[in-house]
N, C-alpha and C. Protein backbone atom coordinates (compact mmCIF):
# COMPACT_ATOMS: atom_id res chain seq x y z
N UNK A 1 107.21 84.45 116.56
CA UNK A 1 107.99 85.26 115.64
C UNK A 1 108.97 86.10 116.46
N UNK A 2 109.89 85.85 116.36
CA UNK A 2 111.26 86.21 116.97
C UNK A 2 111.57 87.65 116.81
N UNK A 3 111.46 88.47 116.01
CA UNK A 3 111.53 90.13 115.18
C UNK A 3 110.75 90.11 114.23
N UNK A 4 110.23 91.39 114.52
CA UNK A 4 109.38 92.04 113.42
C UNK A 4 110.45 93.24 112.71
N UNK A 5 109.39 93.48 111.56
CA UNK A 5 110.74 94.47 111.20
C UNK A 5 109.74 95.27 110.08
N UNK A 6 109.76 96.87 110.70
CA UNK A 6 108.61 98.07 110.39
C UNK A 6 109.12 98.88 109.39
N UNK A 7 110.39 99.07 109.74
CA UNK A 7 111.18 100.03 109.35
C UNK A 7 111.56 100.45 107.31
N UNK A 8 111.19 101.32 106.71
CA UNK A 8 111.23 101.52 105.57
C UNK A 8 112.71 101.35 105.02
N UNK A 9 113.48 101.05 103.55
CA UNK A 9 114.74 101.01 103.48
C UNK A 9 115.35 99.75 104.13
N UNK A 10 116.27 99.93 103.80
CA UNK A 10 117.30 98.66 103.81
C UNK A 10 117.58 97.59 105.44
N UNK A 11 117.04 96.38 105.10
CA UNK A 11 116.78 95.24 106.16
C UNK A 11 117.96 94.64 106.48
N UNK A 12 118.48 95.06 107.89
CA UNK A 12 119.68 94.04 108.00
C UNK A 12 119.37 92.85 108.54
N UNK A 13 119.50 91.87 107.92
CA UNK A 13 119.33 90.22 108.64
C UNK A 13 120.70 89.79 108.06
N UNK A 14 120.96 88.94 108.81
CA UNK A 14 122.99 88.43 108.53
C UNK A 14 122.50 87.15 107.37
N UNK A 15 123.68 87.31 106.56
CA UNK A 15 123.09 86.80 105.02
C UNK A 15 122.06 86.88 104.43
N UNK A 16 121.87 87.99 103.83
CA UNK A 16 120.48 88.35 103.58
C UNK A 16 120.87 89.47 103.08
N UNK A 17 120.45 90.13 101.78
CA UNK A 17 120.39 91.59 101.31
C UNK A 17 118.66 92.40 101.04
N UNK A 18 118.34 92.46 101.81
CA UNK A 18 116.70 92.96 101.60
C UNK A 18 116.93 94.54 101.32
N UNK A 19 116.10 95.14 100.41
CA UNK A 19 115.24 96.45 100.36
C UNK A 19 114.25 96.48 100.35
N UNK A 20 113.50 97.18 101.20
CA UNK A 20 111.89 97.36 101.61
C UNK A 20 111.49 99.22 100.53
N UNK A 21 110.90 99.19 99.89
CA UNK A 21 110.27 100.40 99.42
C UNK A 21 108.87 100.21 99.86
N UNK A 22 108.36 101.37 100.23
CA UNK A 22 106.70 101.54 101.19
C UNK A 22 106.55 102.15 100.06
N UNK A 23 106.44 103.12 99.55
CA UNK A 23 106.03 103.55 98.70
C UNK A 23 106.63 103.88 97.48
N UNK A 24 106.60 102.82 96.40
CA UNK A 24 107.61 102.64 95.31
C UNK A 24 106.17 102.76 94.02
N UNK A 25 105.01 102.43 94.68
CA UNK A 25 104.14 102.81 93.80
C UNK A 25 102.85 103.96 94.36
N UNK A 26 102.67 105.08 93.42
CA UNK A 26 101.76 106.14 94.33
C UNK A 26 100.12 105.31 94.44
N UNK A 27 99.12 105.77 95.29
CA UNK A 27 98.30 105.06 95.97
C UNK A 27 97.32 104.67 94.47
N UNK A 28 97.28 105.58 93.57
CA UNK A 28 96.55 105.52 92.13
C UNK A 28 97.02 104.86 91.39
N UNK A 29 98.55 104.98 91.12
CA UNK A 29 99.00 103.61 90.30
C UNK A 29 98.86 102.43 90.90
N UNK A 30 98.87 101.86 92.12
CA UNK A 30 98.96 100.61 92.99
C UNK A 30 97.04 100.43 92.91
N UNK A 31 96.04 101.00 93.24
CA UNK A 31 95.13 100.82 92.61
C UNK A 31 94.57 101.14 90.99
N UNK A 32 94.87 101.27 90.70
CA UNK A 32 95.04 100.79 89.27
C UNK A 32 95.54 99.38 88.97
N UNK A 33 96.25 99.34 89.07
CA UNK A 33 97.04 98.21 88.69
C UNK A 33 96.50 96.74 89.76
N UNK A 34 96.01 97.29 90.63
CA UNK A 34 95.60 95.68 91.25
C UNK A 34 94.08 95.54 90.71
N UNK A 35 93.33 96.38 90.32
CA UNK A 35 91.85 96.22 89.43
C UNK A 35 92.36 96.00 88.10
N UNK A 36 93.38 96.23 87.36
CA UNK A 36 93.48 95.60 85.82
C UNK A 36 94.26 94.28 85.94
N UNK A 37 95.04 93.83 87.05
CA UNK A 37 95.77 92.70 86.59
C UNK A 37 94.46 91.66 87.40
N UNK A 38 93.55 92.35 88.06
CA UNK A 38 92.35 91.19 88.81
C UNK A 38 91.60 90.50 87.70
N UNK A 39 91.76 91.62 86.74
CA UNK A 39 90.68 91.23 85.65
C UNK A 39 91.49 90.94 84.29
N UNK A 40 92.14 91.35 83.75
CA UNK A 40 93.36 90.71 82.87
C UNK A 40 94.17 89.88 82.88
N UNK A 41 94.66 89.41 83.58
CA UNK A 41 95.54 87.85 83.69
C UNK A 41 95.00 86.75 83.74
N UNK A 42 95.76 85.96 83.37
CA UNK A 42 94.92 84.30 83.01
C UNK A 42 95.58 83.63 84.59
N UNK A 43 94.66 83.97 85.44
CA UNK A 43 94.59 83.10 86.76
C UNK A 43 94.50 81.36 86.97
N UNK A 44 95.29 81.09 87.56
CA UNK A 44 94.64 79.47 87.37
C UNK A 44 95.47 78.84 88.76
N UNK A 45 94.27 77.71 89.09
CA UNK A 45 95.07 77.14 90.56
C UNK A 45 95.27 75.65 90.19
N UNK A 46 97.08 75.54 90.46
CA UNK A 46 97.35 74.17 89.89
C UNK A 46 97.70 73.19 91.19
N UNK A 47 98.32 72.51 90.57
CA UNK A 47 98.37 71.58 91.62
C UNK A 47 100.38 70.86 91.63
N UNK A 48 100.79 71.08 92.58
CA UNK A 48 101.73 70.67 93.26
C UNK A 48 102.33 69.86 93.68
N UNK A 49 103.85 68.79 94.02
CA UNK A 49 103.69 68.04 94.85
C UNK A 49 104.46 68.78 96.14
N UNK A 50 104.03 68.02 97.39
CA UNK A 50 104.14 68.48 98.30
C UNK A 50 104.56 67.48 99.59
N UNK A 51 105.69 67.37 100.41
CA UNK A 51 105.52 66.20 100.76
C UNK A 51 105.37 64.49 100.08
N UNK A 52 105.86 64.60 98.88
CA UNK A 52 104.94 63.41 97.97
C UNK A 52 103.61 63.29 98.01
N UNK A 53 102.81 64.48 98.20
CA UNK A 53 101.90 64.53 97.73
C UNK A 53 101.06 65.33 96.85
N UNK A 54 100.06 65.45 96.19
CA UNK A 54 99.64 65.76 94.99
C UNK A 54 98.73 66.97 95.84
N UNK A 55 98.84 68.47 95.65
CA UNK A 55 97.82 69.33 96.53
C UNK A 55 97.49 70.41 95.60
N UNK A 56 96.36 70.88 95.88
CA UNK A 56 96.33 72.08 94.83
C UNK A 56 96.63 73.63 95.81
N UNK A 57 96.89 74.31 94.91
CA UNK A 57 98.43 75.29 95.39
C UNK A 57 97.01 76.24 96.51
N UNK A 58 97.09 77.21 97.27
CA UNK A 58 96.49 77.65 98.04
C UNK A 58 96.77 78.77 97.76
N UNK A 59 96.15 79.51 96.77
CA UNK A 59 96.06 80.61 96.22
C UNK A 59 96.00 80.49 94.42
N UNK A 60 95.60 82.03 93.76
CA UNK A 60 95.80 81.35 92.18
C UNK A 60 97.11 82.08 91.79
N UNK A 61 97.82 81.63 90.92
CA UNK A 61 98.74 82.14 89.95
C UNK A 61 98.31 82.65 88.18
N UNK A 62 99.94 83.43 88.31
CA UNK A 62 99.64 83.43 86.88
C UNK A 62 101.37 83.48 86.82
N UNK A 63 101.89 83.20 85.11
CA UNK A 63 103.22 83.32 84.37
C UNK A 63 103.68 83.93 83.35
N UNK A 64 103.99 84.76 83.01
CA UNK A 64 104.34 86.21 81.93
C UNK A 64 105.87 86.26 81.68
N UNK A 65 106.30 86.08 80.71
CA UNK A 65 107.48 86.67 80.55
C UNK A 65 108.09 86.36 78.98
N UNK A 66 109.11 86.50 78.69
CA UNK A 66 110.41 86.17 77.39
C UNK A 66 109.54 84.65 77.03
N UNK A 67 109.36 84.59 75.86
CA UNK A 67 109.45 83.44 74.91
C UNK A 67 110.90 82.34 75.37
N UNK A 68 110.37 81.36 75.82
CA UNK A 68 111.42 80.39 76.73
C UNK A 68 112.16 80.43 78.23
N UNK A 69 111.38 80.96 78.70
CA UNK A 69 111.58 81.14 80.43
C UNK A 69 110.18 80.76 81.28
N UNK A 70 110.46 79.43 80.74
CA UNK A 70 110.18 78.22 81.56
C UNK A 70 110.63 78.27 83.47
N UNK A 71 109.54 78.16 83.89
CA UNK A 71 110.06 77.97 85.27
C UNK A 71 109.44 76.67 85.97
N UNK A 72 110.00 75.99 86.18
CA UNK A 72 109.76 74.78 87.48
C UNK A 72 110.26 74.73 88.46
N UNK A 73 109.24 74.21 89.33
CA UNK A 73 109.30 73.87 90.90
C UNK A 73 107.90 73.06 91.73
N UNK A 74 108.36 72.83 92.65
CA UNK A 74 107.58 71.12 93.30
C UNK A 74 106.97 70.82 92.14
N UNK A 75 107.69 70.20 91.66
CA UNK A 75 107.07 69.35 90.17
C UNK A 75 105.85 69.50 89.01
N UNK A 76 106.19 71.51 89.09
CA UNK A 76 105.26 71.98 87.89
C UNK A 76 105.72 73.01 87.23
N UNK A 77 105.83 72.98 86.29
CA UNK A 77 106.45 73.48 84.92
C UNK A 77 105.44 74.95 84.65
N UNK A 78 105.99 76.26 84.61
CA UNK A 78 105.24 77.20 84.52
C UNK A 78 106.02 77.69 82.71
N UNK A 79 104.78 77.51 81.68
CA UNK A 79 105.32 78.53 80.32
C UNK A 79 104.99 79.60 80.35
N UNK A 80 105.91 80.59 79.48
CA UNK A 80 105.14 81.72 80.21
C UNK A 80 103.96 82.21 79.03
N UNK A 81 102.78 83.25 79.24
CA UNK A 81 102.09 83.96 78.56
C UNK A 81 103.16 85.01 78.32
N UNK A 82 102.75 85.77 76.92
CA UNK A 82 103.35 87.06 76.87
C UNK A 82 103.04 88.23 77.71
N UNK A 83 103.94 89.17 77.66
CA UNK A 83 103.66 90.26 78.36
C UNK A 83 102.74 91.08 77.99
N UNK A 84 101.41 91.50 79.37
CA UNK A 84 100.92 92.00 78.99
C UNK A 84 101.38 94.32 78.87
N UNK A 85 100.65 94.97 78.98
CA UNK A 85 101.26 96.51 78.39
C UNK A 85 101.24 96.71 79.77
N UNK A 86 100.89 96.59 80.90
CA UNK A 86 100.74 96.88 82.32
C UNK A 86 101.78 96.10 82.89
N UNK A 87 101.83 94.73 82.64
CA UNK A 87 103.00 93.77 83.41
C UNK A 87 104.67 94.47 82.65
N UNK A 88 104.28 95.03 81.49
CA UNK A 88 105.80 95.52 80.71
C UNK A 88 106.37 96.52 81.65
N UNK A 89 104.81 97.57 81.89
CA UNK A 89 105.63 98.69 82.35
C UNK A 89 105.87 98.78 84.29
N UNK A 90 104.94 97.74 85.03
CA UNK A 90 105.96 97.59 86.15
C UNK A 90 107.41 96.86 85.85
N UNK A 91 107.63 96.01 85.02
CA UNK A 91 108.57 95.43 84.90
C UNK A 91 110.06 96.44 84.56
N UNK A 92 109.79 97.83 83.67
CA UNK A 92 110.50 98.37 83.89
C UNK A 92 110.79 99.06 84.71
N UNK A 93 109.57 99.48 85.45
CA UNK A 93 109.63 100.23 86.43
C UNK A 93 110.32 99.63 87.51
N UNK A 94 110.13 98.17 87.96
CA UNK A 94 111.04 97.41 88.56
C UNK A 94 112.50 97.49 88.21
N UNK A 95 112.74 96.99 86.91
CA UNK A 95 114.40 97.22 86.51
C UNK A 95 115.02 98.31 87.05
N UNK A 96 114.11 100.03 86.93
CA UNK A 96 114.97 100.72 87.26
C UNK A 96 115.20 100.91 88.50
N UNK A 97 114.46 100.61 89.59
CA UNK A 97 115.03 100.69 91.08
C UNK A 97 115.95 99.52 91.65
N UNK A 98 115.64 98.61 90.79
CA UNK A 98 116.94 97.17 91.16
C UNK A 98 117.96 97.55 90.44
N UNK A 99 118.44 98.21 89.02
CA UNK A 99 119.25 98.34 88.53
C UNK A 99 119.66 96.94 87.91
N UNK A 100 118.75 95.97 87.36
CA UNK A 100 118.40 94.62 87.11
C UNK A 100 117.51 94.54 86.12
N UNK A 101 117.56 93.93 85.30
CA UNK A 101 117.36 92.83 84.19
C UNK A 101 116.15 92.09 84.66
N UNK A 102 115.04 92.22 84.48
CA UNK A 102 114.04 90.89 84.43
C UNK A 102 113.73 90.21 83.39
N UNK A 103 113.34 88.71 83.20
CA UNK A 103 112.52 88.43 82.18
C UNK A 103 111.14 87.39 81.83
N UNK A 104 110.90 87.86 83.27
CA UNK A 104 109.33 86.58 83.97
C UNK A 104 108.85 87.23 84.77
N UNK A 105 107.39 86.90 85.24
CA UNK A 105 107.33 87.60 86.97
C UNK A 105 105.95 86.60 86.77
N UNK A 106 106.60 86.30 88.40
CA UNK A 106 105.14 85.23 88.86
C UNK A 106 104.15 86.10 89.61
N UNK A 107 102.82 85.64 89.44
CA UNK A 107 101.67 86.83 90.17
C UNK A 107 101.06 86.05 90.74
N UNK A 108 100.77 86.50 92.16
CA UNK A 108 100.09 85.16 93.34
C UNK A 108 99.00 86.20 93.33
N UNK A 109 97.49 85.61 93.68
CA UNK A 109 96.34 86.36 93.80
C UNK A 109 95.89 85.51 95.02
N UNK A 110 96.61 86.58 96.27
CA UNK A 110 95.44 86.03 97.60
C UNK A 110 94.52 86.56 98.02
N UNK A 111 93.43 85.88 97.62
CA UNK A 111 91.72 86.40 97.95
C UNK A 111 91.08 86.76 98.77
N UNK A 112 91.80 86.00 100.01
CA UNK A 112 91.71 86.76 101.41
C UNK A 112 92.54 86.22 101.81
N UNK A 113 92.39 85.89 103.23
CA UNK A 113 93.57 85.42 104.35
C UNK A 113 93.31 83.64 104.55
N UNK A 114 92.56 83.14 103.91
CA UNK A 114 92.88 81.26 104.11
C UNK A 114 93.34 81.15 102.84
N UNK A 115 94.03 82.13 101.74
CA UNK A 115 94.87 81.75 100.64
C UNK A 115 96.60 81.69 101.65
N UNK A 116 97.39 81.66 100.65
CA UNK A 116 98.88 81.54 101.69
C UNK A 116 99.89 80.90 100.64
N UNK A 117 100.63 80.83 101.56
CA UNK A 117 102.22 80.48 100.89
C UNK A 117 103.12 79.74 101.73
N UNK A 118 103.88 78.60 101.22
CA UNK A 118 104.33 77.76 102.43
C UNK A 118 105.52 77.99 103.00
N UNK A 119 106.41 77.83 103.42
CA UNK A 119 107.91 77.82 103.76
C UNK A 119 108.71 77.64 102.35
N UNK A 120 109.27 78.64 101.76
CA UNK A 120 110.37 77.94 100.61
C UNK A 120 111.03 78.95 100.60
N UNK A 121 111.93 78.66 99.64
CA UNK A 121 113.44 79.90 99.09
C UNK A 121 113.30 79.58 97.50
N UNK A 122 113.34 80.78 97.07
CA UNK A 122 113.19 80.62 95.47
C UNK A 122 114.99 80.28 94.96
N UNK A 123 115.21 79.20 95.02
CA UNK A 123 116.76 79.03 94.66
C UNK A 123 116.67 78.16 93.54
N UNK A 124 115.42 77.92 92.81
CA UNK A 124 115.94 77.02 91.69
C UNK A 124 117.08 77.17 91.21
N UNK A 125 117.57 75.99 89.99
CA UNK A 125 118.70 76.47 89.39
C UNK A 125 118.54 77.37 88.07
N UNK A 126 117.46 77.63 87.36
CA UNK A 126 117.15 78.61 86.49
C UNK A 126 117.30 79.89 86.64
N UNK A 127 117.06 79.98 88.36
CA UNK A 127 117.35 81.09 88.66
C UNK A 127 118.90 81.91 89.12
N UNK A 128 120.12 81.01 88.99
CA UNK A 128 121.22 81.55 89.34
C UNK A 128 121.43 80.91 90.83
N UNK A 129 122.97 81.48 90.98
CA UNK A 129 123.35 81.37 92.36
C UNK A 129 122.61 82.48 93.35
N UNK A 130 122.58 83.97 92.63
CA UNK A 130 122.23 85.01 93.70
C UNK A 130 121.02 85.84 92.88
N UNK A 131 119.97 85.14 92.60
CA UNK A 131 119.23 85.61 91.99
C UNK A 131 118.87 87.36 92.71
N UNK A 132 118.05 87.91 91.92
CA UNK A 132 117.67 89.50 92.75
C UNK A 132 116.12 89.10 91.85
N UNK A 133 115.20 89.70 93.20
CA UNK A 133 114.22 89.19 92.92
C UNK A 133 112.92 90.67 93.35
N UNK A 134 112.48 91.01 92.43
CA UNK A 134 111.19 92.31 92.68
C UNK A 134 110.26 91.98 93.29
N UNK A 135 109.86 92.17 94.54
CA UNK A 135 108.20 91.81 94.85
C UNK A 135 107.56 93.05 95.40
N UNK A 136 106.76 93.15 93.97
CA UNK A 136 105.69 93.90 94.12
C UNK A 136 104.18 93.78 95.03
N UNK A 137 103.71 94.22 96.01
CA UNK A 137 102.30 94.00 96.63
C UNK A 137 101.61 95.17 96.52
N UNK A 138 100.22 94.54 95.84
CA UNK A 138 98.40 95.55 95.75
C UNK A 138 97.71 94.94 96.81
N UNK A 139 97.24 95.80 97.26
CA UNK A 139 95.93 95.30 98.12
C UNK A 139 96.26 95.58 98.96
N UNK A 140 95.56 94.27 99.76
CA UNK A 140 95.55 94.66 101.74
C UNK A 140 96.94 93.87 102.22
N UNK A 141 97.31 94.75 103.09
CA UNK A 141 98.36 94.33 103.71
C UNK A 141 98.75 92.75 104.46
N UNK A 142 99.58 92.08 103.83
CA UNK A 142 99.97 90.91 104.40
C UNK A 142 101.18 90.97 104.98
N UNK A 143 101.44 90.06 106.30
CA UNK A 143 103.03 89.81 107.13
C UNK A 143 103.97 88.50 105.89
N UNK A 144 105.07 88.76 105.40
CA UNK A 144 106.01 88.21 104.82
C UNK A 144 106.86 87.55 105.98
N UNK A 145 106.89 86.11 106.43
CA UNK A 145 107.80 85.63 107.03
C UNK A 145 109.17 84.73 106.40
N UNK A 146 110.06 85.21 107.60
CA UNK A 146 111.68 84.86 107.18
C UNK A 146 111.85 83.92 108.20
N UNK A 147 112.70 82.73 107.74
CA UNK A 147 113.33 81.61 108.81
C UNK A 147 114.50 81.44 108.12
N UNK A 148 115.42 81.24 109.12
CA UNK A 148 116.96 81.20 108.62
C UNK A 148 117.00 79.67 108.72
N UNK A 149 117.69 79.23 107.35
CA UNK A 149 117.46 77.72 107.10
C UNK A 149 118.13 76.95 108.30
N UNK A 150 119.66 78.08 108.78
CA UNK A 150 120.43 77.25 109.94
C UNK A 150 119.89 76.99 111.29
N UNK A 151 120.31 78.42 111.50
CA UNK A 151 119.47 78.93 113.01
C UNK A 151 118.32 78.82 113.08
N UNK A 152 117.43 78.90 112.52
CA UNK A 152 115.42 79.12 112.59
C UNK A 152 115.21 80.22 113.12
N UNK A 153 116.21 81.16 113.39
CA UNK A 153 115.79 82.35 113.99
C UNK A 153 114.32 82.60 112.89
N UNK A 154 113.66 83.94 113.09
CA UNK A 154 112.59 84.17 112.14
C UNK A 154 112.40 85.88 112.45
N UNK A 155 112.09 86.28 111.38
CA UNK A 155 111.38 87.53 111.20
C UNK A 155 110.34 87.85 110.78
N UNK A 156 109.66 88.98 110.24
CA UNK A 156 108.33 89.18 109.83
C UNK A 156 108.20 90.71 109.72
N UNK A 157 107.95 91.01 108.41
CA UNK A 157 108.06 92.62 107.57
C UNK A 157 106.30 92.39 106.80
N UNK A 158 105.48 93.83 107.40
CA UNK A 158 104.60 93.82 106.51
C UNK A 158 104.43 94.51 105.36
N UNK A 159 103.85 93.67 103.89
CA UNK A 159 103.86 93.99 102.77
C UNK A 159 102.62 94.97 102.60
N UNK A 160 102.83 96.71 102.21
CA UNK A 160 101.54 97.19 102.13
C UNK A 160 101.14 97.17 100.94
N UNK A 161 100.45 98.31 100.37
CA UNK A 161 99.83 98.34 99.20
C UNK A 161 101.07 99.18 98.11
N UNK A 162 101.14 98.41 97.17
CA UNK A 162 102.13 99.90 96.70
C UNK A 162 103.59 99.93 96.79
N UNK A 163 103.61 98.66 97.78
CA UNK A 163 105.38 98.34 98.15
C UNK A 163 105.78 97.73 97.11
N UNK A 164 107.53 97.71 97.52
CA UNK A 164 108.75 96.81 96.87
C UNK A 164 109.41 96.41 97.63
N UNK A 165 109.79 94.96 97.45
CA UNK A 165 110.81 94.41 98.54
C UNK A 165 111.95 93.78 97.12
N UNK A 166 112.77 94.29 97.68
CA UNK A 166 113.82 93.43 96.67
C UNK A 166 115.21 92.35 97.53
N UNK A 167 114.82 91.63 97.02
CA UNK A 167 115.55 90.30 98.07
C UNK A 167 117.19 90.06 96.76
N UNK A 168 118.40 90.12 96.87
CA UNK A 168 119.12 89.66 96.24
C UNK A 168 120.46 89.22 97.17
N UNK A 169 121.09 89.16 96.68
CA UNK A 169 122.82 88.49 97.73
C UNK A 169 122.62 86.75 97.76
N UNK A 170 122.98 86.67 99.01
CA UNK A 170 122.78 85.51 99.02
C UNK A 170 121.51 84.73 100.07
N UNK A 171 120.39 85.79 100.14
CA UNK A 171 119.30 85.77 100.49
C UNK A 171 118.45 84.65 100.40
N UNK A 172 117.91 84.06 99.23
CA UNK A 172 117.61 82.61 98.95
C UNK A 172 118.80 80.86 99.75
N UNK A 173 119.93 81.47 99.56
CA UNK A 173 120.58 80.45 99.94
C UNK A 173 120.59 80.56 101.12
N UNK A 174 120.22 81.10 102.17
CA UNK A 174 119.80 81.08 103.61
C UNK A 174 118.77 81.35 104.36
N UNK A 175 117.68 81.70 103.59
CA UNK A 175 116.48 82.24 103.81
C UNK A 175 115.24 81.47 103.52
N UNK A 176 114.26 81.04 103.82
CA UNK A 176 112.80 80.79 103.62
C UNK A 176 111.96 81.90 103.35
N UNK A 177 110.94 82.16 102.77
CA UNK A 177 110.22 82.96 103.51
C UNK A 177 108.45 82.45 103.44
N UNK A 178 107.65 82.89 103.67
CA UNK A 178 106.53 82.51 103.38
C UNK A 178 105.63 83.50 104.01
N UNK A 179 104.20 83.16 103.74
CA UNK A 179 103.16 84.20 103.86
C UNK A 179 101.96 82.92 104.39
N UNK A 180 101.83 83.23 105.79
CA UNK A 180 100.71 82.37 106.24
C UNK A 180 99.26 82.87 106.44
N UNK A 181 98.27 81.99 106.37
CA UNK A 181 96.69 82.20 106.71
C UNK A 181 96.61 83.18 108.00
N UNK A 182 95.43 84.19 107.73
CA UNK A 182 95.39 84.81 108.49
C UNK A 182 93.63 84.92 108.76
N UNK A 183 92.98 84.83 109.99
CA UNK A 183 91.21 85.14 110.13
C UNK A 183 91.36 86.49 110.09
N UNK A 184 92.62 86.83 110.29
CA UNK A 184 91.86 88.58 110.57
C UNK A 184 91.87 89.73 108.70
N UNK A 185 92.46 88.63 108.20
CA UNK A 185 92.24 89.25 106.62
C UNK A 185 91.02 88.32 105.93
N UNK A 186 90.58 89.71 105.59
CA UNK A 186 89.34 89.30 104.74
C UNK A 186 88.96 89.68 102.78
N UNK A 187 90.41 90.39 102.59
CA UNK A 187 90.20 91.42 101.46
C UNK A 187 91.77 90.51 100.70
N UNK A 188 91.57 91.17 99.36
CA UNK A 188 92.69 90.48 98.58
C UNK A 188 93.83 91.03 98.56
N UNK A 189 95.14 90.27 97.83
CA UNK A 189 95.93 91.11 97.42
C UNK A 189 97.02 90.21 96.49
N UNK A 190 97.11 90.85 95.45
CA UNK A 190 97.94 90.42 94.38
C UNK A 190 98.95 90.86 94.48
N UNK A 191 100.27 89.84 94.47
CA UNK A 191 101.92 89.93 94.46
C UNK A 191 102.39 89.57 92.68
N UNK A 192 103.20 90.32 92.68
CA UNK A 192 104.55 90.30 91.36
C UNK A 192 105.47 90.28 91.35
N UNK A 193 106.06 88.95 91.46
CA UNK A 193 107.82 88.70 92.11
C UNK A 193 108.51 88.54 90.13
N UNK A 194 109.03 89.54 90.37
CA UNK A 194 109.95 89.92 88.80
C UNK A 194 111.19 88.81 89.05
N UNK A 195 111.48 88.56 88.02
CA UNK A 195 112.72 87.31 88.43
C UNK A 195 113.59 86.97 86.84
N UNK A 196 115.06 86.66 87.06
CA UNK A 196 115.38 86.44 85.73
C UNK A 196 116.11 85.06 85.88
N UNK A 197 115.21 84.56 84.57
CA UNK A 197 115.10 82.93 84.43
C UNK A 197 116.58 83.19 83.31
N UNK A 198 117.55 82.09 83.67
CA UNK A 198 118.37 81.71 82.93
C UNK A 198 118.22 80.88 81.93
N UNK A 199 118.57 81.01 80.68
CA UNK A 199 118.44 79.93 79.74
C UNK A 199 120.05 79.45 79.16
C-alpha cells in the first residue's frame, strides 16, 4: 500500500473528490444504530458472477429505498425493501452534509474480518456519470482501499465508527476501491453507502 491517509476532512487524490467525516455520527447515535439495523434489516447473502463464475458474495447485504430503484451489478438485480424509520433518518441526515438527493442505500454487514469486498468502482449506469455517494460505517474499524484504474498507484483511509466518507466528482471513473480480509479483526461492522439510482 503505497499511502495511507489519517487525516480528517477533505482527501486529495488526483481525480478523485473524497470527504472523510470522523465524527459525523456522536458515539450513541453510531451505537444505536449499528444494534437496530443488526437486528432490523432483512440480511441475505447472494450470489454473484465473478470472473464467469457463480460465488456467493463474502459478506451479507441488504436494499432499501424509492419504489423502482432497482440496482444491478455482476449479474444481480437488487429491489428495493421500503424504508425503514432509522434508514429514513440517516438518509436525511446524509442529504444534509452532501447537500444531495438520495434514493437507495446498500448495507454490507461484515461480521468480522474473513467477510470483505473485492476491487470495484460503483459506476453503473443507473447511477450517473458522477454519481456522489454516502458511506456510512458502525462498528469496528476497517482500512478502505483505493487503486487508480491507470496508474495502480493505491491508498488506504481507515473507516471508524460513526464516520462519513463521501466519494463524488469523477471518483468512480478512476477509482476502485475495496475492503480486504483481515486476521486481526474479529468484531463486526455494518456500512450504508446512500446512492441515487436514476430512473
Amino acid at each position: 500500500m503505497q499511502q495511507s491517509l489519517f487525516n480528517p476532512g477533505q482527501i486529495i487524490l488526483p481525480q478523485a473528490e473524497l470527504d472523510y467525516r470522523e465524527d459525523f455520527l456522536s458515539r450513541q447515535k453510531a451505537d444505536e444504530l449499528l444494534a437496530c439495523f443488526r437486528q432490523s434489516l432483512d440480511w441475505r447473502q447472494d450470489f454473484i458472477k465473478l470472473y464467469g463464475k457463480v460465488v456467493k458474495i463474502p459478506r451479507l447485504q441488504a436494499w432499501y429505498g424509492d419504489p423502482g430503484s432497482d440496482y444491478r451489478y455482476s449479474g444481480l438485480t437488487l429491489s428495493p425493501l421500503p424504508w425503514t424509520e432509522s434508514l429514513a433518518w440517516l438518509k436525511q441526515a446524509c442529504e444534509q452534509a452532501c447537500g444531495h438527493k438520495f434514493n437507495a442505500v446498500l448495507a454490507n454487514w461484515y461480521r468480522d474480518g474473513t467477510d470483505s469486498m473485492g476491487w470495484h468502482a460503483d459506476n453503473e449506469p443507473e447511477l450517473g456519470q458522477e454519481p456522489v455517494i454516502a458511506s456510512v460505517s458502525l462498528g469496528t474499524s476497517r482500512n478502505l482501499d483505493f487503486r487508480h484504474m491507470a496508474s495502480n498507484e493505491k491508498y488506504r483511509i481507515a473507516l471508524h465508527h460513526g464516520s462519513l466518507l463521501i466519494m463524488r466528482g469523477t471518483t468512480q471513473q478512476h477509482w476502485q476501491h475495496a475492503i480486504a480480509k483481515s486476521r486481526q479483526v474479529s468484531e463486526e461492522r455494518i456500512n450504508l453507502t446512500f446512492r441515487y439510482i436514476m430512473r
